[in-house]
N, C-alpha and C. Protein backbone atom coordinates (compact mmCIF):
# COMPACT_ATOMS: atom_id res chain seq x y z
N UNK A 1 30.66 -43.13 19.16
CA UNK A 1 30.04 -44.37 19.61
C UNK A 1 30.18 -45.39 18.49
N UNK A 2 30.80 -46.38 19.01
CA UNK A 2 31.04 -47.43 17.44
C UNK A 2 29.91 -48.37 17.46
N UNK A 3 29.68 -48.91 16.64
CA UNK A 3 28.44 -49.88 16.20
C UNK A 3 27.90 -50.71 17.16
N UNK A 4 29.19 -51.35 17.84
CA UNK A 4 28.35 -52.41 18.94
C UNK A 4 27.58 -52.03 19.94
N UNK A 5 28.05 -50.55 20.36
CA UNK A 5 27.10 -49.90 21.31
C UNK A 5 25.94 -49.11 21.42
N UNK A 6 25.33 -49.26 19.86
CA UNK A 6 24.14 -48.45 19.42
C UNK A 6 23.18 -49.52 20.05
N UNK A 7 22.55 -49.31 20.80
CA UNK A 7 21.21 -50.09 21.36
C UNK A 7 20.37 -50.94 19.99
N UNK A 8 19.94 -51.65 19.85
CA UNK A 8 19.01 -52.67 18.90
C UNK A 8 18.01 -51.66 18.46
N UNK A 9 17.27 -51.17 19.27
CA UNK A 9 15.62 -49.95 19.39
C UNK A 9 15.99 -48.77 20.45
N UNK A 10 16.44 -47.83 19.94
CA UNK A 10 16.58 -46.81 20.63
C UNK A 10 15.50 -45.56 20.25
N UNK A 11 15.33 -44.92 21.22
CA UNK A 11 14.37 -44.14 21.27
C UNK A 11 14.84 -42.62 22.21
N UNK A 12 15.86 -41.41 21.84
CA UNK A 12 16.43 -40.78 22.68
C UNK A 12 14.76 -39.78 22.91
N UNK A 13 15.24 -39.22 24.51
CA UNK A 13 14.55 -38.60 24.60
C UNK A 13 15.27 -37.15 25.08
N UNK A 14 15.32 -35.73 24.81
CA UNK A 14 15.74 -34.60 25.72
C UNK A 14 15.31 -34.56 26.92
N UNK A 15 15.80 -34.08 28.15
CA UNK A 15 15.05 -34.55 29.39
C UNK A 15 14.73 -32.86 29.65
N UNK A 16 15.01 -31.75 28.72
CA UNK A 16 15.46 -30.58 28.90
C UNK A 16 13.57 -30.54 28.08
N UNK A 17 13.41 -31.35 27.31
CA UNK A 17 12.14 -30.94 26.58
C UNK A 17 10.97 -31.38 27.73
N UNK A 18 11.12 -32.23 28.79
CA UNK A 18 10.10 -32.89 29.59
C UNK A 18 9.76 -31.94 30.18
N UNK A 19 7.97 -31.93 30.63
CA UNK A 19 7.92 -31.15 31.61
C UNK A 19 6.85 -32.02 32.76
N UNK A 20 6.16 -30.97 33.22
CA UNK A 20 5.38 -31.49 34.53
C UNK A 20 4.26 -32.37 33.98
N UNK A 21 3.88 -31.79 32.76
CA UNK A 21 2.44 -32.54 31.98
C UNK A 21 3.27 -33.58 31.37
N UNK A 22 2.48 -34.88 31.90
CA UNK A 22 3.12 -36.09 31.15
C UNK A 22 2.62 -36.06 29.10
N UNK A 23 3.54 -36.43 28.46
CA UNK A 23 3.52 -36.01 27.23
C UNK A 23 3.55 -38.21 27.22
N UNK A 24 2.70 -38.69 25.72
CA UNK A 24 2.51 -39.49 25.31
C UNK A 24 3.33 -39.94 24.16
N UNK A 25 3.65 -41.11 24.44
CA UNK A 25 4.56 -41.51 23.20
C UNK A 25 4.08 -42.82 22.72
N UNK A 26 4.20 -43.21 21.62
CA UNK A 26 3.74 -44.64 21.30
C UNK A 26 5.10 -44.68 20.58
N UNK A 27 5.88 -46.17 20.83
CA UNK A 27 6.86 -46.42 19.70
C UNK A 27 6.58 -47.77 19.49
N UNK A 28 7.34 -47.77 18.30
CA UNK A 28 6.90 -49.26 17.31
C UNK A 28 8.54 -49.19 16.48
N UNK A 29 8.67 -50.84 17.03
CA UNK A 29 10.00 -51.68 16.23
C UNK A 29 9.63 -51.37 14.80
N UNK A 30 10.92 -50.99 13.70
CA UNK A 30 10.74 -51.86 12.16
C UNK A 30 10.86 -52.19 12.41
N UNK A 31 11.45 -52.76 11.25
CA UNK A 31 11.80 -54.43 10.59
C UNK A 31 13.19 -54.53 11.02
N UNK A 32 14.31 -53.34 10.51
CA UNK A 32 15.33 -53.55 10.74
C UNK A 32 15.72 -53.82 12.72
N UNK A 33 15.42 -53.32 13.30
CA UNK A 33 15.04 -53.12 14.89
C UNK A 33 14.93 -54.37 15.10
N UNK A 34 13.48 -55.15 14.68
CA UNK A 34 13.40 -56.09 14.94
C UNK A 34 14.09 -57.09 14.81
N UNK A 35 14.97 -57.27 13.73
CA UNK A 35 16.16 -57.94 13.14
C UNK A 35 16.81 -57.65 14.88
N UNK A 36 17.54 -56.92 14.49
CA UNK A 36 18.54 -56.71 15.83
C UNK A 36 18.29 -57.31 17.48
N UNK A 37 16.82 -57.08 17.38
CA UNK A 37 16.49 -57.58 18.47
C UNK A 37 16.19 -59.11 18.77
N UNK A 38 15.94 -59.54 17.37
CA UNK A 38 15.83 -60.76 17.50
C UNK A 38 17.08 -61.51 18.18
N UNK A 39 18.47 -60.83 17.31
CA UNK A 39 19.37 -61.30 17.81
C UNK A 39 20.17 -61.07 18.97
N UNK A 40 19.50 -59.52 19.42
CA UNK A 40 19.99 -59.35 21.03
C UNK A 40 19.27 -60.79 21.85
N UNK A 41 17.95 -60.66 21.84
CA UNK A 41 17.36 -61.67 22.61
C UNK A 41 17.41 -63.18 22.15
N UNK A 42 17.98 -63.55 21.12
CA UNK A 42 18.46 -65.03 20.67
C UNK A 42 17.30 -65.78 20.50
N UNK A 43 16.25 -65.22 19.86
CA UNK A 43 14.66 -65.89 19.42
C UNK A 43 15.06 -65.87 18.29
N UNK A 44 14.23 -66.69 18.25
CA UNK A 44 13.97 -66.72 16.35
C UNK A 44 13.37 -65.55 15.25
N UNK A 45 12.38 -65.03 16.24
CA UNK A 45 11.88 -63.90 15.60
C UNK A 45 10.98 -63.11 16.39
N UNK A 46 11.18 -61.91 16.02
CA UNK A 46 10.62 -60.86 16.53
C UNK A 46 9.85 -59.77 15.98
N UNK A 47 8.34 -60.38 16.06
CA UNK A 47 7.21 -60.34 14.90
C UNK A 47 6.53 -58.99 15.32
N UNK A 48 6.65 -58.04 16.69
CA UNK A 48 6.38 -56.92 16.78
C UNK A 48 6.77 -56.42 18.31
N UNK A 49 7.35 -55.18 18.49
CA UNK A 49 7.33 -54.55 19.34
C UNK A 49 6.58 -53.11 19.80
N UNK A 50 5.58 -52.79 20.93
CA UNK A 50 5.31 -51.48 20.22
C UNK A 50 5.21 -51.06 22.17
N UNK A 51 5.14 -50.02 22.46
CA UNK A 51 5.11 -49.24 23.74
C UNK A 51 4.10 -48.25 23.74
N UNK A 52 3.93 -47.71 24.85
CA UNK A 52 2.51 -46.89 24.94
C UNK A 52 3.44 -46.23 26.51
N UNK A 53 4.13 -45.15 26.50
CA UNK A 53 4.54 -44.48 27.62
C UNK A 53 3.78 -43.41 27.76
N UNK A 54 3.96 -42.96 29.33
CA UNK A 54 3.21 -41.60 29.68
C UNK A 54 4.97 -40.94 29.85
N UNK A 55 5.48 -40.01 29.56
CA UNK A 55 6.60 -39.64 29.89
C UNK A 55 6.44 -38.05 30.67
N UNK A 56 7.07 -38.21 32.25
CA UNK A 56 7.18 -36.32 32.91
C UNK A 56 8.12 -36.34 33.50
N UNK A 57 8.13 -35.59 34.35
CA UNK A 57 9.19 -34.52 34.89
C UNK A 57 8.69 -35.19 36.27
N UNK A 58 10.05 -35.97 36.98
CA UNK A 58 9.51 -36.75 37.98
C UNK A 58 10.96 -35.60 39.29
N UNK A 59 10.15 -34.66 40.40
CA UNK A 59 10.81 -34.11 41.04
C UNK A 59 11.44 -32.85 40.30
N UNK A 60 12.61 -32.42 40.88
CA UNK A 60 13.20 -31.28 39.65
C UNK A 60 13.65 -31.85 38.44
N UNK A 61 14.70 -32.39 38.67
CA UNK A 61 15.39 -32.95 37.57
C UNK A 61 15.78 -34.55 36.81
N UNK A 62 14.52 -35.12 37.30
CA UNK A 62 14.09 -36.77 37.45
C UNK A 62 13.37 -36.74 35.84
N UNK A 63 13.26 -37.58 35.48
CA UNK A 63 11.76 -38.40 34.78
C UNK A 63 11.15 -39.21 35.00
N UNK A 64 9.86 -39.66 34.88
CA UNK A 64 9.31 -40.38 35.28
C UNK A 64 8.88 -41.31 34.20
N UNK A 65 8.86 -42.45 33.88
CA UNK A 65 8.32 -42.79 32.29
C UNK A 65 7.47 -44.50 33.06
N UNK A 66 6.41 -44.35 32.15
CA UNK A 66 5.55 -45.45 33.05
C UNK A 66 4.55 -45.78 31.65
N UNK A 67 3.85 -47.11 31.95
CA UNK A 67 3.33 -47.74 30.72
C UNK A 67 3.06 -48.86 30.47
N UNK A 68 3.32 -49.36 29.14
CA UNK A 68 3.25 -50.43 28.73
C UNK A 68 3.80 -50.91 27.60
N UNK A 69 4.18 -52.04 27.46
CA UNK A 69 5.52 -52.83 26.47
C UNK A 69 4.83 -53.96 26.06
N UNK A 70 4.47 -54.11 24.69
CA UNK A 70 4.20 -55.76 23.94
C UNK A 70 4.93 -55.93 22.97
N UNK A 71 5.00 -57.18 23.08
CA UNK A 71 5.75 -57.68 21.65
C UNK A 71 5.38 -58.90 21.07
N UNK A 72 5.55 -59.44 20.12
CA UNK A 72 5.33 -61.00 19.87
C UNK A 72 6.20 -61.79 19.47
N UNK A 73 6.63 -62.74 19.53
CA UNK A 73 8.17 -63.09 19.71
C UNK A 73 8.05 -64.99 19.09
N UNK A 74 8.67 -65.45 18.50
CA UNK A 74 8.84 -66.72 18.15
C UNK A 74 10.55 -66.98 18.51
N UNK A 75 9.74 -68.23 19.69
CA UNK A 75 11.21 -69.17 19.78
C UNK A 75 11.00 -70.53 19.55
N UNK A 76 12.34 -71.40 19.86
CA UNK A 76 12.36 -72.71 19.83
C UNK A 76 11.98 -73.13 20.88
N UNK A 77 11.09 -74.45 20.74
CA UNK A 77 10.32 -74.87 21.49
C UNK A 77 11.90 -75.73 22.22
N UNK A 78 12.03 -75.84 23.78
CA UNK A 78 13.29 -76.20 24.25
C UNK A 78 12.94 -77.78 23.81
N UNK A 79 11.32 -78.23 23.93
CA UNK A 79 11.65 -79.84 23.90
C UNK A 79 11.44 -80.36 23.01
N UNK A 80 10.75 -80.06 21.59
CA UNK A 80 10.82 -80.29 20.33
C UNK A 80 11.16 -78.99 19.51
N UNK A 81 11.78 -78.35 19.20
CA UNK A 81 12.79 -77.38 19.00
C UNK A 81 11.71 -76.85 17.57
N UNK A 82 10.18 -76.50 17.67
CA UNK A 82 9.37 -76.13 16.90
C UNK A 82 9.20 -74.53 17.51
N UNK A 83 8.54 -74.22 16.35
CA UNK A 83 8.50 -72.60 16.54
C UNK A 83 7.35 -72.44 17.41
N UNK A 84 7.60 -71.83 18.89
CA UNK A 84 6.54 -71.50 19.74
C UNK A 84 6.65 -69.71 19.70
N UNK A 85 5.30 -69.68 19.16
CA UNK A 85 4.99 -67.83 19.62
C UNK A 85 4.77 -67.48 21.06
N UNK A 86 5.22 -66.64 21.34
CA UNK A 86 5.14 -65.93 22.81
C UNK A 86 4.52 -64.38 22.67
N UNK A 87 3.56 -63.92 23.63
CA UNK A 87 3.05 -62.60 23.60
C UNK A 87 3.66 -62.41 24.84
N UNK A 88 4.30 -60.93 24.99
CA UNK A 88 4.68 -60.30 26.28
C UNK A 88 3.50 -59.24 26.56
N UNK A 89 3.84 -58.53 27.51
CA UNK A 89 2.43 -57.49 27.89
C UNK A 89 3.24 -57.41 28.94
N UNK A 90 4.15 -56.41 29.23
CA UNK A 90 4.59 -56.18 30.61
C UNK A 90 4.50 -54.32 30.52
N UNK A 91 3.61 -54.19 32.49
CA UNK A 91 4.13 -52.84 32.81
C UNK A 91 5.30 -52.04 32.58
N UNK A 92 5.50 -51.16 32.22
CA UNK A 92 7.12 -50.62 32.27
C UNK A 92 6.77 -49.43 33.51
N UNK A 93 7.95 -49.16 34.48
CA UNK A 93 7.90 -48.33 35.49
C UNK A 93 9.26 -47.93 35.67
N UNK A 94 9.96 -46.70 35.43
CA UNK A 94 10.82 -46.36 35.52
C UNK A 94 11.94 -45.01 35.63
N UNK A 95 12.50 -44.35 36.62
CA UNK A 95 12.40 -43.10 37.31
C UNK A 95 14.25 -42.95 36.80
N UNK A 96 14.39 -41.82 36.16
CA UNK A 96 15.55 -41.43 35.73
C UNK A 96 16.17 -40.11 36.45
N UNK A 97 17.70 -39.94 36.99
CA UNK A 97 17.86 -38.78 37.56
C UNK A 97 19.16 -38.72 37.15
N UNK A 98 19.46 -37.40 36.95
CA UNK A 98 21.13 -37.43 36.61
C UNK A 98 22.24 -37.95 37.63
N UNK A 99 23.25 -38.27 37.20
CA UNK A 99 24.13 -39.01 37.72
C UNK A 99 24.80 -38.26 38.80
N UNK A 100 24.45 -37.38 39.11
CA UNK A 100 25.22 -36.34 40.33
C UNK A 100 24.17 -36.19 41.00
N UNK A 101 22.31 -36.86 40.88
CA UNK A 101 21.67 -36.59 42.22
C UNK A 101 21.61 -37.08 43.25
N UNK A 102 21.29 -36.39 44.62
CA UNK A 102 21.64 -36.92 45.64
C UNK A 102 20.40 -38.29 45.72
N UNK A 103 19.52 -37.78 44.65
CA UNK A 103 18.32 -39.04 44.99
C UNK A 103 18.58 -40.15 44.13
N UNK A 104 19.75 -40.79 43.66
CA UNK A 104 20.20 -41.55 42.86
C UNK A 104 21.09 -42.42 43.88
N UNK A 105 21.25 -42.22 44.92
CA UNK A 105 21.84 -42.77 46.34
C UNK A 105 20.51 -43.09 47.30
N UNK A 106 20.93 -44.11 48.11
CA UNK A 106 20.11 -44.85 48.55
C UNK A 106 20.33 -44.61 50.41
N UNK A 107 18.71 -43.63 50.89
CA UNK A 107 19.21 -43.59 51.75
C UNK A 107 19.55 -44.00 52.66
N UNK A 108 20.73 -43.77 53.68
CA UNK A 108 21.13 -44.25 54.88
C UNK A 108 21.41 -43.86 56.04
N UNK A 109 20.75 -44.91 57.30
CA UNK A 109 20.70 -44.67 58.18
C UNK A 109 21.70 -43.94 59.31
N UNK A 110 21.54 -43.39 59.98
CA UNK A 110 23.14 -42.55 60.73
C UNK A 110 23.54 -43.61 61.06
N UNK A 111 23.58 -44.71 60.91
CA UNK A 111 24.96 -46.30 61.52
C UNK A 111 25.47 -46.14 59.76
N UNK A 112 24.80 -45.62 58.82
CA UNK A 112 25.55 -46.03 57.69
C UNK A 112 24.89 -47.45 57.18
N UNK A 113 23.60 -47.97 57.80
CA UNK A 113 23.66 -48.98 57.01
C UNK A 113 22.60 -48.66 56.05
N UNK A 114 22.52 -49.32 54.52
CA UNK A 114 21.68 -49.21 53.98
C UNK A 114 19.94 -49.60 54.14
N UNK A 115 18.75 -48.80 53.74
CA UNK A 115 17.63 -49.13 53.61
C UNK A 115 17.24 -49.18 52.13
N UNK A 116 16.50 -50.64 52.19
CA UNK A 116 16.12 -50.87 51.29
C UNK A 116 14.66 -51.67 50.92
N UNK A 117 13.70 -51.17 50.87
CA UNK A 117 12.47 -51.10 50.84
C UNK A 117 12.22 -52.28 49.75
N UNK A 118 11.57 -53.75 49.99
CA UNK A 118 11.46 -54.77 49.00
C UNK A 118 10.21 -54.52 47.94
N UNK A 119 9.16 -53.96 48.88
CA UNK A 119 7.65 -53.27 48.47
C UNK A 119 8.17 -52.17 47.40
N UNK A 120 9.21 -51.40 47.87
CA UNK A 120 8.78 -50.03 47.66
C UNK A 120 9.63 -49.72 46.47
N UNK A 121 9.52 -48.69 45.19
CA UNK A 121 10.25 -48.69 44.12
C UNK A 121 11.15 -48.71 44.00
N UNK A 122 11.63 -49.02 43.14
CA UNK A 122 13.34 -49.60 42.96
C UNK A 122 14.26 -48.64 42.60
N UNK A 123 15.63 -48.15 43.09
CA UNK A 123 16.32 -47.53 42.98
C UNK A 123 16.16 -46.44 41.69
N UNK A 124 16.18 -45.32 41.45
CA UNK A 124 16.34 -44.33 40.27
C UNK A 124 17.66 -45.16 39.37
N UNK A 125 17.46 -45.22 37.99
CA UNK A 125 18.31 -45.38 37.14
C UNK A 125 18.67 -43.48 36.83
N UNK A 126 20.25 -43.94 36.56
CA UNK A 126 20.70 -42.48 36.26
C UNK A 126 21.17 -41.94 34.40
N UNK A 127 21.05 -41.00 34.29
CA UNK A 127 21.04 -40.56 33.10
C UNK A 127 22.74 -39.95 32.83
N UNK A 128 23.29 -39.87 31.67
CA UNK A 128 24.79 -38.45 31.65
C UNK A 128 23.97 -38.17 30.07
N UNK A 129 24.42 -36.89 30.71
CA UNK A 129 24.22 -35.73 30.14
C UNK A 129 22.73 -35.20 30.19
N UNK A 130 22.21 -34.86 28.66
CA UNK A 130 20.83 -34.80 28.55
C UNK A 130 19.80 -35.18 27.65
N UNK A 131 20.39 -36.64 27.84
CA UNK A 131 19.19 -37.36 27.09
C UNK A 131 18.88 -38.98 27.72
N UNK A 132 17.59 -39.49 28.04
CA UNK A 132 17.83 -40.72 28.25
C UNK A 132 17.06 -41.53 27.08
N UNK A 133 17.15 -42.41 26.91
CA UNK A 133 17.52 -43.32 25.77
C UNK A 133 16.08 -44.31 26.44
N UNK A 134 14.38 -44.50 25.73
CA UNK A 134 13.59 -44.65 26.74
C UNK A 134 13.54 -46.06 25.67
N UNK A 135 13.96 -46.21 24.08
CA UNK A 135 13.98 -46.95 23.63
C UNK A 135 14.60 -48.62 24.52
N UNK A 136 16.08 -47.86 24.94
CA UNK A 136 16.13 -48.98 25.44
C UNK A 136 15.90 -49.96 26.38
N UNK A 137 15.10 -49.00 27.57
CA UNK A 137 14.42 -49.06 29.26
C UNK A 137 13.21 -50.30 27.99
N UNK A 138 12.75 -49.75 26.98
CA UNK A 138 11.48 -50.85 26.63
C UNK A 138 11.96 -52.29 26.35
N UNK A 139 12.85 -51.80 26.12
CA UNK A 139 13.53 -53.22 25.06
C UNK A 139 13.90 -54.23 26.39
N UNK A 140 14.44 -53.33 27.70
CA UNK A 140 15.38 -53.87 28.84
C UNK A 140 13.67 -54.37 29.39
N UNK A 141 12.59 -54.40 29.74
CA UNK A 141 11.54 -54.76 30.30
C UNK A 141 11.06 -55.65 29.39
N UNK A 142 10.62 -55.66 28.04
CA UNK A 142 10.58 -56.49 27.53
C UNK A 142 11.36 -58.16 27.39
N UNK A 143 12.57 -58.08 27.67
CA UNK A 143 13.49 -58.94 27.79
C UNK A 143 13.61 -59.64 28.95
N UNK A 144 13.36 -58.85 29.80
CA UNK A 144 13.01 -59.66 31.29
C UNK A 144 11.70 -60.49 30.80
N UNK A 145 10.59 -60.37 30.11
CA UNK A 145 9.95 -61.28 30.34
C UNK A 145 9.63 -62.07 29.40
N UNK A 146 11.00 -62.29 28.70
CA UNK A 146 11.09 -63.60 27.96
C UNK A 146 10.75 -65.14 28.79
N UNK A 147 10.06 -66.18 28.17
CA UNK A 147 10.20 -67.36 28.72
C UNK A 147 11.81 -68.09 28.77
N UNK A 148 12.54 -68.68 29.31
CA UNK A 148 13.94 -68.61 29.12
C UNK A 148 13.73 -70.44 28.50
N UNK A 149 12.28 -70.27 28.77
CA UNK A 149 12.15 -72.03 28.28
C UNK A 149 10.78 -72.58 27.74
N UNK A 150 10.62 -72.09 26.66
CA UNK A 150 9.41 -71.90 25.71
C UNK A 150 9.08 -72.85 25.85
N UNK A 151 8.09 -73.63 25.65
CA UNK A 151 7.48 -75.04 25.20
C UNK A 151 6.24 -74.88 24.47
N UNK A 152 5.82 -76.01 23.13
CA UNK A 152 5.07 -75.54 22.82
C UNK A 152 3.98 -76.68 23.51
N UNK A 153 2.56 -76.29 23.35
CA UNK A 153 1.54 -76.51 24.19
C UNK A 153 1.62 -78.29 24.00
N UNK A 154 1.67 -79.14 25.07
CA UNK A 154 1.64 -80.29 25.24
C UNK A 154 2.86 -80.87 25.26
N UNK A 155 3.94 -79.97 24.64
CA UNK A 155 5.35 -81.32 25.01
C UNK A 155 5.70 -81.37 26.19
N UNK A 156 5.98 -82.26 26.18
CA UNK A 156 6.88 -82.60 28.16
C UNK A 156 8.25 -83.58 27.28
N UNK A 157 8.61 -83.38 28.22
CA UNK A 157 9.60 -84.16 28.17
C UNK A 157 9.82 -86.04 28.66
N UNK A 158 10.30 -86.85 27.73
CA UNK A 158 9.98 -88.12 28.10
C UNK A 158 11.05 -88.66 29.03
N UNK A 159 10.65 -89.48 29.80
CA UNK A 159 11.45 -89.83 30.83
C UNK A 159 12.33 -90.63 30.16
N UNK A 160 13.94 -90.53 31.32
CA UNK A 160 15.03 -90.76 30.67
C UNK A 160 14.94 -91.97 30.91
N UNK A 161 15.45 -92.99 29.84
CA UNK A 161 15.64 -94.56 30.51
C UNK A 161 17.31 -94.47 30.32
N UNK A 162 17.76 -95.02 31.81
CA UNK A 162 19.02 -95.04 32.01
C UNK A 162 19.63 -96.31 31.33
N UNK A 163 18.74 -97.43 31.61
CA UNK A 163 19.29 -98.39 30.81
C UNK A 163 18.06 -99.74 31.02
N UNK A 164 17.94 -100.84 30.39
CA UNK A 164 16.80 -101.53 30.23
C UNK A 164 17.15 -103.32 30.76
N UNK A 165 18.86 -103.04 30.56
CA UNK A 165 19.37 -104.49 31.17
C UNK A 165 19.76 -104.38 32.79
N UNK A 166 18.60 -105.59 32.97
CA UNK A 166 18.58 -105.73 34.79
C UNK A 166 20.24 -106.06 35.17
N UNK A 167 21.20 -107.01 34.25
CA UNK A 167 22.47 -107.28 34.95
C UNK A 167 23.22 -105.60 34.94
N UNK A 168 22.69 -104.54 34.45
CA UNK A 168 23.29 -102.90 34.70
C UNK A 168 23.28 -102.31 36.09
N UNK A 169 21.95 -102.67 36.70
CA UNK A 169 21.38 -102.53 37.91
C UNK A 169 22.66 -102.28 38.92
N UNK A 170 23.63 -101.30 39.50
CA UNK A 170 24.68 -101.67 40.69
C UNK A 170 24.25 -102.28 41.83
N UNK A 171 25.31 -103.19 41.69
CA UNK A 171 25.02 -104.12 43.00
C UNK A 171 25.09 -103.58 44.13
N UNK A 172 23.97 -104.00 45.17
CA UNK A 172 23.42 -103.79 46.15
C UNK A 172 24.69 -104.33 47.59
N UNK A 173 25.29 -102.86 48.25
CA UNK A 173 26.22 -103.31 49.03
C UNK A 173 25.58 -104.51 50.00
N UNK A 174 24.17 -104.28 50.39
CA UNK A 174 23.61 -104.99 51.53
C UNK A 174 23.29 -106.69 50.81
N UNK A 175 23.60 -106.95 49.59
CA UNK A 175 22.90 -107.73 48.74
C UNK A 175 23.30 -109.24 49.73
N UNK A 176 24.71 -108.91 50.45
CA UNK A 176 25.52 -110.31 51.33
C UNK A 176 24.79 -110.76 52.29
N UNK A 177 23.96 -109.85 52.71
CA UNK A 177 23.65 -109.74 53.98
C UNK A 177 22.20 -110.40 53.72
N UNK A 178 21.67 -110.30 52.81
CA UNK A 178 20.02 -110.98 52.34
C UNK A 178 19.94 -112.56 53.10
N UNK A 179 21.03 -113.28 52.87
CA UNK A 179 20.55 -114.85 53.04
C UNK A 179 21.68 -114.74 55.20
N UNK A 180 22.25 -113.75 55.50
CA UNK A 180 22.41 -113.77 57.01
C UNK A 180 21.56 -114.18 57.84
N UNK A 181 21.48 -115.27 58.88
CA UNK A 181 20.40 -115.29 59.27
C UNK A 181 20.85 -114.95 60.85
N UNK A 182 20.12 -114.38 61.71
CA UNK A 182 19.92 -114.00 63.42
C UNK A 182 19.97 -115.30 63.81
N UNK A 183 21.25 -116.10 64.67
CA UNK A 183 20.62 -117.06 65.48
C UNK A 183 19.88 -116.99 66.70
């Protein structure tokens, strides 16, 4: 595996060690992590990450990993480009099965067409071999709930003036028609 493809915060897990009793994990970004992540996610800084999973044995050969993901995060403010802090706090929910299960397919109806439940949980992510990698499922939930457009408290944005000289104004096609009169 060459460098670019080592995840930012990885966290492997054996899926061979999981069992039915959900087992507890807490993980926490360094410094170096955080570095990386700063620059996966293109913030300015990335002042803490830490997780709180329940991790089991979801079906025979599934996992189940469920929880919670914070971090604290400094970006540029989009409309005065000042350092705005952001707190995340997102659920993590997420069901792993090896890549050859039949429950990693989505079932379908005898016409063949797909069902797909909008309510109902979202497709199994699949695993190869035997380990899934839960570091990066945190990092991937965390990142979804970046603001994609920080602001810090009170800027708005000022309205654009297009231009201030009335002879700029385009002339008005109907403008001929003003002095027409109905006989």
């Amino acid at each position: 595996m060459n460098h670019d493809e080592k995840p930012a915060f990885s966290y492997p897990v054996k899926v061979a060690n999981i069992s039915a009793n959900a087992v507890t994990v807490h993980l926490e970004a360094n410094e170096a992590e955080r570095v990386l992540l700063r620059d996966q996610w293109n913030v300015s800084e990335v002042l803490s990450l830490t997780s709180d999973l329940q991790i089991a044995r979801w079906k025979k050969d599934g996992v189940k990993i469920k929880g919670h993901v914070k971090a604290k995060i400094v970006q540029a403010c989009v409309v005065t480009l000042d350092p705005v802090e952001a707190e995340i706090d997102e659920p993590v929910e997420a069901i792993f099965v090896p890549e050859n299960s039949r429950l990693a397919r989505i079932a379908a109806t005898d016409s063949g067409e797909m069902i797909l439940d909008p309510e109902g949980p979202d497709l199994p992510d699949t695993f190869t071999g035997d380990t899934i990698d839960v570091g990066l499922t945190v990092t991937e939930y965390a990142a979804l709930a970046i603001d994609p457009y920080p602001r810090k408290a009170g800027a708005t944005f000022e309205e654009r003036v297009e231009s201030s000289q009335k002879d700029d104004v385009r002339p008005n096609p109907f403008a001929v028609l003003k002095d027409w009169k109905k006989d």
